[in-house]
Protein backbone atom coordinates (compact mmCIF):
# COMPACT_ATOMS: atom_id res chain seq x y z
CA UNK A 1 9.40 9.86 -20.78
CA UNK A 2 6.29 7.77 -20.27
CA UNK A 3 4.06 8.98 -17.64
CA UNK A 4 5.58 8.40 -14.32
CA UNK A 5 3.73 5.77 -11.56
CA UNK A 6 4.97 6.23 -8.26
CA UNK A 7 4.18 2.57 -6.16
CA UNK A 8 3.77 3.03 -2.76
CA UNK A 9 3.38 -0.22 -0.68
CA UNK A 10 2.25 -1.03 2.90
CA UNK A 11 3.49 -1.14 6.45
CA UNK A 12 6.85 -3.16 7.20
CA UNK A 13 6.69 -4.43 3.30
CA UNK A 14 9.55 -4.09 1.01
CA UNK A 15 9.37 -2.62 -2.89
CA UNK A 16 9.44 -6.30 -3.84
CA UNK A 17 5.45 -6.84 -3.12
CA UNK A 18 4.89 -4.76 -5.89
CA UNK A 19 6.27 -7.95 -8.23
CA UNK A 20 8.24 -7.34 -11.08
CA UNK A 21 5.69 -8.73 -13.49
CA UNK A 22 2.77 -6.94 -11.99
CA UNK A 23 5.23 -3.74 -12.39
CA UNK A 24 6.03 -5.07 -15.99
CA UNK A 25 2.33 -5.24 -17.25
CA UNK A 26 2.32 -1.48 -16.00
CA UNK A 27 5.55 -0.52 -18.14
CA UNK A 28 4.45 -2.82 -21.46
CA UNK A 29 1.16 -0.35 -20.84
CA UNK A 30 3.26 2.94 -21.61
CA UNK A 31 3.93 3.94 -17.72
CA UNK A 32 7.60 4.63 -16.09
CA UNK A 33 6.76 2.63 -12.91
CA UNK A 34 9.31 3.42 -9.60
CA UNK A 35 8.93 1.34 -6.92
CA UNK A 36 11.53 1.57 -3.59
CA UNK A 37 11.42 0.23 -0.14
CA UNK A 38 10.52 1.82 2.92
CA UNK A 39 13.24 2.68 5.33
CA UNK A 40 13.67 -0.64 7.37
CA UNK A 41 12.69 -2.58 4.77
CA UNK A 42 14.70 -4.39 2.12
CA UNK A 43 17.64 -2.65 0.76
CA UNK A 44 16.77 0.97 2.59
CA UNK A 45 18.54 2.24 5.70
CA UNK A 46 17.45 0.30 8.60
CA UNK A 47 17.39 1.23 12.32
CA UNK A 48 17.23 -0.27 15.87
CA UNK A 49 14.01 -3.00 16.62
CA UNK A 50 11.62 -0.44 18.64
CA UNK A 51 14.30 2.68 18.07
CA UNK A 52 13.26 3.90 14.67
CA UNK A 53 14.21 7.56 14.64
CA UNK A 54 11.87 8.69 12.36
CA UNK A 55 7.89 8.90 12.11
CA UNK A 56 4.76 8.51 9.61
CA UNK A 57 5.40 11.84 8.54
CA UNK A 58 9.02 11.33 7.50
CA UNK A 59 7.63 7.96 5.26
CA UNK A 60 5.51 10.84 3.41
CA UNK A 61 8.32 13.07 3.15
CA UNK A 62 10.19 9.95 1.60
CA UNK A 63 8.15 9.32 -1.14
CA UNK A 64 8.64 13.28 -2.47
CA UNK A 65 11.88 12.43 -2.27
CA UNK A 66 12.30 9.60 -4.19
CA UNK A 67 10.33 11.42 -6.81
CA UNK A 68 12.85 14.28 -6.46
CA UNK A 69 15.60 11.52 -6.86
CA UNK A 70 14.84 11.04 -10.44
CA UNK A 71 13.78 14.46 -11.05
CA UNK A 72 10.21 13.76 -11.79
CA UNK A 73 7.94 16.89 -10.65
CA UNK A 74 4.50 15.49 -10.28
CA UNK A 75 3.41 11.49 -11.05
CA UNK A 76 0.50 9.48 -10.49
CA UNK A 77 0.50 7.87 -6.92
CA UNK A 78 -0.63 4.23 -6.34
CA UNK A 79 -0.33 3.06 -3.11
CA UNK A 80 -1.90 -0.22 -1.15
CA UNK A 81 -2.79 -0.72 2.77
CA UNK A 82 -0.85 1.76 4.78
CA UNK A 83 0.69 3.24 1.60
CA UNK A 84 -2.42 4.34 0.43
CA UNK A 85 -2.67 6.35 3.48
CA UNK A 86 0.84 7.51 2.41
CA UNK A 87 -0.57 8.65 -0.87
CA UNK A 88 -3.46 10.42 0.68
CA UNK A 89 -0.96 12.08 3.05
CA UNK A 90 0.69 12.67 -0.11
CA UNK A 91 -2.05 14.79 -2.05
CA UNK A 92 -2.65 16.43 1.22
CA UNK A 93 0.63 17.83 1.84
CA UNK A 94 3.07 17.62 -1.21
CA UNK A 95 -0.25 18.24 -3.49
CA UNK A 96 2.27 19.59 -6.71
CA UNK A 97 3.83 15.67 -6.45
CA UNK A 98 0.69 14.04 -7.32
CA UNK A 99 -1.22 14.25 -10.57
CA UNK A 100 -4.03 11.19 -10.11
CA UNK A 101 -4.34 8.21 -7.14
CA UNK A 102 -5.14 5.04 -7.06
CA UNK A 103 -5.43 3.77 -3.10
CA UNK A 104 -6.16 -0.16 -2.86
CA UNK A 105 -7.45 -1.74 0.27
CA UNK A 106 -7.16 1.37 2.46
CA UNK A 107 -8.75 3.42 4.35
CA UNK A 108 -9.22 7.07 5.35
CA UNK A 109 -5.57 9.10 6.56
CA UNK A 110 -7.00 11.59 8.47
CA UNK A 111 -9.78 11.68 11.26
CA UNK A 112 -13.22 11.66 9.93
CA UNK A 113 -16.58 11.73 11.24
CA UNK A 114 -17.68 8.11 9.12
CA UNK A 115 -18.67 5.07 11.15
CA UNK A 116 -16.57 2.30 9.79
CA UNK A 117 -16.55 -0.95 10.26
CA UNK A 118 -13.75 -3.11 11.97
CA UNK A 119 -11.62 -6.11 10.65
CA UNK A 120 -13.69 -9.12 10.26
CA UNK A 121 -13.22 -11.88 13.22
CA UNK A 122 -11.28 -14.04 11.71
CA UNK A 123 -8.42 -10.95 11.36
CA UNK A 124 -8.72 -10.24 14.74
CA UNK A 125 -8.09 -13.47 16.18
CA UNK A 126 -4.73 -14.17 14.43
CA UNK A 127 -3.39 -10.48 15.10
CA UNK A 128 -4.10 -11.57 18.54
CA UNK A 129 -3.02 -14.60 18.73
CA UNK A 130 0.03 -15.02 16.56
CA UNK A 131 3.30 -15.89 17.91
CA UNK A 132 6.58 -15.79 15.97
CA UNK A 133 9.74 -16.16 16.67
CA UNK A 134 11.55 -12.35 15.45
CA UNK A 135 14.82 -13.83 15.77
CA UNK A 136 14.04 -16.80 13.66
CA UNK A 137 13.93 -16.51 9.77
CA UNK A 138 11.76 -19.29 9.52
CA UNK A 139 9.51 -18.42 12.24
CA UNK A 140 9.34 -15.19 10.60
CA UNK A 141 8.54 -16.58 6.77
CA UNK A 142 6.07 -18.83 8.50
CA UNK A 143 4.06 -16.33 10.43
CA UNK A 144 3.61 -14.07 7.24
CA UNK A 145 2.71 -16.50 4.83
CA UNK A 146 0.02 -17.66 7.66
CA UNK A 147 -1.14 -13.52 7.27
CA UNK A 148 -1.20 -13.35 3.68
CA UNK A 149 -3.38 -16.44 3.97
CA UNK A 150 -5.76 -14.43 6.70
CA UNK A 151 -5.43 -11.06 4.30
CA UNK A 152 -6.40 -13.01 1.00
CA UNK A 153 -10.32 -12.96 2.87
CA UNK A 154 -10.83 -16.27 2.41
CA UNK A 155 -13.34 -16.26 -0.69
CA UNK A 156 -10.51 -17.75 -3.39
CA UNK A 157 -8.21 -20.70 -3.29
CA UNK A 158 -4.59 -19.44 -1.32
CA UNK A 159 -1.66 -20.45 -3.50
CA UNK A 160 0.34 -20.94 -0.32
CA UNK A 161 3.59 -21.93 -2.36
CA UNK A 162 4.20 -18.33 -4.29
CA UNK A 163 3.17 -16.75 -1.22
CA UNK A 164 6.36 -18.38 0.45
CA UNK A 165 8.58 -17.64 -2.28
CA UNK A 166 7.73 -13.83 -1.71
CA UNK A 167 7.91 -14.02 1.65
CA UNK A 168 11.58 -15.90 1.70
CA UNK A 169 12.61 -13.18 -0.67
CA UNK A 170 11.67 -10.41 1.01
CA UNK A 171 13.47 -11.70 4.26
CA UNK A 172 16.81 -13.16 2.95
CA UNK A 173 17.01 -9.34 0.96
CA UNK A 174 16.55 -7.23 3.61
CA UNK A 175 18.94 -5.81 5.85
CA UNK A 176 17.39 -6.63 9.04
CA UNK A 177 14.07 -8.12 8.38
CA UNK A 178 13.53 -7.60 12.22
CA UNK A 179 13.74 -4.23 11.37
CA UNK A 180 10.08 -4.03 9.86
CA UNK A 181 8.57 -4.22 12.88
CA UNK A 182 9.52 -0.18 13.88
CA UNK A 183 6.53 0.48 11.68
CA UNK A 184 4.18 -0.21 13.68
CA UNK A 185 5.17 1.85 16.15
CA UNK A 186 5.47 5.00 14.51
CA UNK A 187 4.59 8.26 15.60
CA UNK A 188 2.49 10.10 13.11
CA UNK A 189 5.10 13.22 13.76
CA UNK A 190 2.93 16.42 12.28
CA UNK A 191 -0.29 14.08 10.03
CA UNK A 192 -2.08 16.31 8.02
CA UNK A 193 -5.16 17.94 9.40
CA UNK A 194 -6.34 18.66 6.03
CA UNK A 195 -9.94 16.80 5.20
CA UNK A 196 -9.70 14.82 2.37
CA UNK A 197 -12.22 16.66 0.60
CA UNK A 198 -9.18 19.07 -0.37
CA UNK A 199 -7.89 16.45 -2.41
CA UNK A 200 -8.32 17.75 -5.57
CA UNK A 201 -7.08 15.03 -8.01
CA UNK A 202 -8.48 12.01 -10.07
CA UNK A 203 -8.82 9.23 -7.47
CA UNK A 204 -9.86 5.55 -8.62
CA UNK A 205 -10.13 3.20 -5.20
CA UNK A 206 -10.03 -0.25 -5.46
CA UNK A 207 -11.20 -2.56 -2.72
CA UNK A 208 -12.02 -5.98 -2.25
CA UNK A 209 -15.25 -6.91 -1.40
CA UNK A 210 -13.57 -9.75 1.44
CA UNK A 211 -11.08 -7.53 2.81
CA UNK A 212 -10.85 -8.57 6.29
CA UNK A 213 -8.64 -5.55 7.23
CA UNK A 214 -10.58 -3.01 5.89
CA UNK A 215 -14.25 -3.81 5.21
CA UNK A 216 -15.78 -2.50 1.77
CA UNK A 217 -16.95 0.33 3.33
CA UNK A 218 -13.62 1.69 4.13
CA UNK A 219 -13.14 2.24 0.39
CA UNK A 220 -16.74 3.73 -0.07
CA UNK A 221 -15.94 6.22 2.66
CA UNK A 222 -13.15 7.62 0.68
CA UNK A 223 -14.81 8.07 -2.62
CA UNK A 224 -17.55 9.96 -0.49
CA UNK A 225 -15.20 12.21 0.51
CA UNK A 226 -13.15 12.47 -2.33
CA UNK A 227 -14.94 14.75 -4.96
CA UNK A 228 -12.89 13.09 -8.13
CA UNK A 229 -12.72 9.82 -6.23
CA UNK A 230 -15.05 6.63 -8.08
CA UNK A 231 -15.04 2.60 -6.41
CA UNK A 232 -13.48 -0.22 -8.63
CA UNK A 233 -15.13 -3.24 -6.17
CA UNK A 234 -13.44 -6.06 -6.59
CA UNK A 235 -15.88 -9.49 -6.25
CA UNK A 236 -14.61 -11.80 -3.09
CA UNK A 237 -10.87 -10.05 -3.71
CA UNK A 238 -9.27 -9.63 0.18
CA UNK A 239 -6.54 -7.41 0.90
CA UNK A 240 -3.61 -6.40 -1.32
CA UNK A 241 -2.87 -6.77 -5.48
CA UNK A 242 -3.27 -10.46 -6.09
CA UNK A 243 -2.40 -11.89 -8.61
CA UNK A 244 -6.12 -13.38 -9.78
CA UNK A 245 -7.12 -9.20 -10.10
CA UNK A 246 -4.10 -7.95 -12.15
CA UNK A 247 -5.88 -8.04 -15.31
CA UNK A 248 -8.49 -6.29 -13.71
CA UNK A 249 -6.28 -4.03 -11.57
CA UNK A 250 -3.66 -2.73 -14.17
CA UNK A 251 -6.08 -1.87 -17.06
CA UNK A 252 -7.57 0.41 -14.43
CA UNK A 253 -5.01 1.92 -13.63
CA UNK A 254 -3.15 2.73 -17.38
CA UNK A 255 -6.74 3.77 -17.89
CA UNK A 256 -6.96 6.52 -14.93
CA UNK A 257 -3.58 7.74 -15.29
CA UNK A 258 -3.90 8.38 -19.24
CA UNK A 259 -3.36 11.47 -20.19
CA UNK A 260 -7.24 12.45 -21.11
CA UNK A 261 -8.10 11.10 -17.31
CA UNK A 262 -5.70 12.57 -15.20
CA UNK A 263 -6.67 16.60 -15.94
């Protein structure tokens, strides 16, 4: 079997913003590349708005699992946002699962002792003042194209129109797209309290330099504390894996997780 990339995305998204051709460069590049969605998200088990039964710790736990799942021992770990948290969490606490990471537009999982910097303005005033309508599919597809266009940092043209067509496709797959919401509420239930100095893999972090969620030097701050960790910047790129850095982003990545790279 190719060398196995586990994809782990970001709070209240589905598998599906890891797109198929973005996963397809990946696989034409020699890689068995799993994706899967969250629980409350997309085709996974979903629970009550604001009742989630589960915590942080259990979306960890999840990602062994799918690994398990397909009986895959160890694989390199790629996760963006909040699921590059995951994937720190990941190395910290299932450290046989992972054999490299690759953490995009994230910052540090675990308390550290680093001043960083908040979200930009801009970020700050839309989380605030945002209003949506949870009940409403359109309200909903509305609102999150409006944050993609506040995540993309505001440095590159937005193409507005695929950002709806993602957005419409996550909600009409899901379950309960309502549902997505219980992640923001979780409780960490038993985080790590390892430093992430113990993480003892190859780590390649890739940030953009106009992230307005996480500020460039969120990413510098890991590959300081990462001993294996090194900075792919990525010039006026915001938040996420657009689509303008995949041929930057993916030959990164089939380079860190070849075999001669990965220990």
């Amino acid at each position: 079997m190719d060398p196995p990339i586990l994809l782990i995305m970001g709070t209240g998204a589905s598998m599906l913003w890891w797109e198929e051709a973005f996963c397809r460069m990946l696989a034409e590049g020699g890689r068995f590349v799993i994706r899967y969605d969250h629980r409350d998200t997309g085709r996974s088990v979903t629970y009550e708005p604001g009742r989630p039964g589960y915590t942080g710790a259990d979306l960890v736990g999840d990602a062994a699992r799918v690994l398990d799942a397909y009986e895959i021992p160890a694989a390199h770990v790629v996760g963006v946002s909040a699921g590059g948290a995951l994937a720190q969490l990941l190395a910290l606490d299932h450290a046989g699962c992972v054999l490299s990471l690759v953490l995009i537009s994230t910052s540090s999982a675990v308390p550290g002792d680093r001043e960083l910097p908040p979200p930009t303005e801009e970020f700050t005033r839309f989380v605030a003042a945002g209003r949506v309508d949870w009940s409403d599919a359109d309200s909903v597809i509305d609102y999150q194209v409006a944050y993609a266009r506040v995540l993309a940092g505001g440095r590159r043209p937005f193409d507005e129109a695929a950002a709806r067509r993602l957005v419409r496709r996550d909600v009409e797959r899901a379950h309960d797209f309502t549902a997505a919401r219980n992640h923001d509420s979780l409780p960490d239930g038993g985080r790590s309290q390892a430093p992430l100095s113990s993480i003892a893999v190859p780590t390649l972090v890739i940030h953009g330099t106009a992230d307005p969620m996480f500020p460039l030097r969120h990413g510098e701050a890991l590959v300081e504390q990462i001993s294996e960790g090194r900075l792919l910047a990525l010039v006026d790129a915001g938040h996420g894996v657009g689509r303008a850095d995949w041929a930057t982003i993916v030959p990164a990545i089939l380079e860190h997780t070849a075999a001669d790279n990965a220990g």
